[in-house]
Protein backbone atom coordinates (compact mmCIF):
# COMPACT_ATOMS: atom_id res chain seq x y z
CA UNK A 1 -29.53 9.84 -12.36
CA UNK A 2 -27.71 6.83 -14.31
CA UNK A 3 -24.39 5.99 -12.95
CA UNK A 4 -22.59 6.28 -16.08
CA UNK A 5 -24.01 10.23 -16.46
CA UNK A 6 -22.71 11.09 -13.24
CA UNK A 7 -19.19 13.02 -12.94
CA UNK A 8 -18.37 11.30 -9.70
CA UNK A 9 -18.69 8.15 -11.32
CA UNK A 10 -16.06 5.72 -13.28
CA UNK A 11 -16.09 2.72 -15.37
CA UNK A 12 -14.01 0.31 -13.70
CA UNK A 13 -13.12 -2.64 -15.61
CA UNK A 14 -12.08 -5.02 -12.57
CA UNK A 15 -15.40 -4.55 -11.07
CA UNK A 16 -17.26 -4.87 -14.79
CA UNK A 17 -19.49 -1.78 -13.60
CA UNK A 18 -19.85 1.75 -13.48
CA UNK A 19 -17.99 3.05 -9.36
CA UNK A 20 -17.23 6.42 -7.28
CA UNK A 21 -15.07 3.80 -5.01
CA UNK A 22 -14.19 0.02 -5.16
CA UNK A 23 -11.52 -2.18 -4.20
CA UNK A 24 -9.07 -1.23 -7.12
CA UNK A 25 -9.18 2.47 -6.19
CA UNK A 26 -5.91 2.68 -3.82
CA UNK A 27 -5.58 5.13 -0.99
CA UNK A 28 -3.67 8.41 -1.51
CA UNK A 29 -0.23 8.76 -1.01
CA UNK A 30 1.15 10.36 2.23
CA UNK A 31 2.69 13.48 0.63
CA UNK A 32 1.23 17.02 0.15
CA UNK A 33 0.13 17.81 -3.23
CA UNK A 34 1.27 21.46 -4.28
CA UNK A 35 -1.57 23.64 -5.86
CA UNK A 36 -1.20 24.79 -9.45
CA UNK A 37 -2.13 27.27 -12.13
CA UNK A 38 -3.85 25.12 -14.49
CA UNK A 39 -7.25 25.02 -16.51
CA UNK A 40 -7.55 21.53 -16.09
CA UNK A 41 -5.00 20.14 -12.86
CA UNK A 42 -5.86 21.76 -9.33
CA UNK A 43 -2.72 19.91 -7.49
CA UNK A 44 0.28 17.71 -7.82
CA UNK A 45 2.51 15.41 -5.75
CA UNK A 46 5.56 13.44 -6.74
CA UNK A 47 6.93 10.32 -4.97
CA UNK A 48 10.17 10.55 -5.96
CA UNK A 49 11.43 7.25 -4.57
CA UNK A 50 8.66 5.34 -6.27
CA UNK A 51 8.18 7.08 -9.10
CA UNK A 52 4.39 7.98 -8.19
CA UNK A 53 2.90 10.96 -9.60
CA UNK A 54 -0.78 12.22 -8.12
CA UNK A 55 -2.61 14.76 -9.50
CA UNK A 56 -6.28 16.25 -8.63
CA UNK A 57 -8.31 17.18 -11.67
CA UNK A 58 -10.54 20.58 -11.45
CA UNK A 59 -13.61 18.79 -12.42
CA UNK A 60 -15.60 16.98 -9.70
CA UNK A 61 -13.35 15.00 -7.41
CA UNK A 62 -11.04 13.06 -9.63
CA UNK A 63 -7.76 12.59 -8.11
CA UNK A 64 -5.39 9.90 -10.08
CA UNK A 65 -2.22 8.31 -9.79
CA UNK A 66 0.48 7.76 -12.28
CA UNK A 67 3.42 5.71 -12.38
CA UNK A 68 6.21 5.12 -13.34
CA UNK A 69 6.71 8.24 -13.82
CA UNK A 70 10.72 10.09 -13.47
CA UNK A 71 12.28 12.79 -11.87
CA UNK A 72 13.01 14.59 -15.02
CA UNK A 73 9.26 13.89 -16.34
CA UNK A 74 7.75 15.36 -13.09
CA UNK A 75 9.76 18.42 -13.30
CA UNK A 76 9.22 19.22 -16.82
CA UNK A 77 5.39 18.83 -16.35
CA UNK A 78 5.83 21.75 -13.61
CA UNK A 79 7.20 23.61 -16.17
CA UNK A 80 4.75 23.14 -18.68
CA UNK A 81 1.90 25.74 -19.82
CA UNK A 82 -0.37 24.20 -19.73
CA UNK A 83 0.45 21.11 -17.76
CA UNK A 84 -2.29 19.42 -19.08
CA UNK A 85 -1.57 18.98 -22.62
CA UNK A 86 2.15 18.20 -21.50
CA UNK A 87 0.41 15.47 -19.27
CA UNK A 88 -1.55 13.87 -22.22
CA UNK A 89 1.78 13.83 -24.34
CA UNK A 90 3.40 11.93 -22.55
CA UNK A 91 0.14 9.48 -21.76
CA UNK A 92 -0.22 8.78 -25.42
CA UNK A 93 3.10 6.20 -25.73
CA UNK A 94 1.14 3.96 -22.90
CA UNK A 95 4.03 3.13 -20.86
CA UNK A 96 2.77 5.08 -17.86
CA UNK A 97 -0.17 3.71 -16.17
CA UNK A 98 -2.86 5.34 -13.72
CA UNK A 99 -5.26 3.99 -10.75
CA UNK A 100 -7.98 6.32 -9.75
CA UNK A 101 -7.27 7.83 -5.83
CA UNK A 102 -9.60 6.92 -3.12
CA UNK A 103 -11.33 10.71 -1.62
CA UNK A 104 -13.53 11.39 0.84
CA UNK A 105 -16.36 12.37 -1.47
CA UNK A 106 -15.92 9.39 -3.31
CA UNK A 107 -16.09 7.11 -0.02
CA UNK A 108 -19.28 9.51 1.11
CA UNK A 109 -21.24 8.39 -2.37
CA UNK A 110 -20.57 4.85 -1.92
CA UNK A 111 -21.56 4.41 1.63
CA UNK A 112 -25.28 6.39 0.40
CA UNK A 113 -25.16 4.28 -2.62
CA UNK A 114 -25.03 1.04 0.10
CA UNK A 115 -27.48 2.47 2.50
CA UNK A 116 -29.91 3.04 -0.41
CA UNK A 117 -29.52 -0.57 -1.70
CA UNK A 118 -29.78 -2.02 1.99
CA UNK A 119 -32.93 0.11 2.85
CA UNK A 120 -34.89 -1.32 -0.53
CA UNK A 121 -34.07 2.08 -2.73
CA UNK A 122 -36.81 3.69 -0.61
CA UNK A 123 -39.53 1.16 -1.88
């Protein structure tokens, strides 16, 4: 399967190529993420004292970071129903950025994706 038709898959433009994981995905942050009754957010967690909002998507294994994001903007997107149209709202001004969240499953992929390229691709 083509990289850019599979979920797990990204288009990074630091690296200029389609990634699961790469050097500009950053590690997750050391808080729990609370689950939540969404159609389209599984979790959440909120770094107050950075202003760092994660949140893991319910399709495949997207997890992404936002910042700067405030108290008050974190708490009203817990309110929210649903939390993800609340969440694209207040994307669409562009003054809050995101970096995609380094996962297991993501790190798994890559390390396969190396061992196929350093074995030949099975050739």
């Amino acid at each position: 399967m083509p990289r850019h038709l599979n979920p797990y898959f990204h288009w990074c433009a630091g690296c200029w190529d389609w990634v699961c994981d790469c050097a500009h995905c950053v590690e997750p942050l050391n808080i729990k993420r609370q689950p939540v009754k969404d159609v389209q957010i599984r979790s959440v967690g909120y770094d107050r004292r950075r202003g760092r909002l994660e949140i893991e998507f319910t399709w495949t294994d997207d997890v992404r970071r936002f910042y700067p994001v405030a108290p008050a903007v974190y708490r009203q997107l817990l309110r929210a129903k649903p939390m993800y149209l609340y969440l694209r709202q207040i994307l669409k001004p562009g003054g809050i950025q995101f970096q995609y969240v380094r996962t297991e499953a993501k790190r798994a992929i890559m390390m396969a994706r190396i061992a196929y390229e350093l074995l030949g691709g099975f050739e």
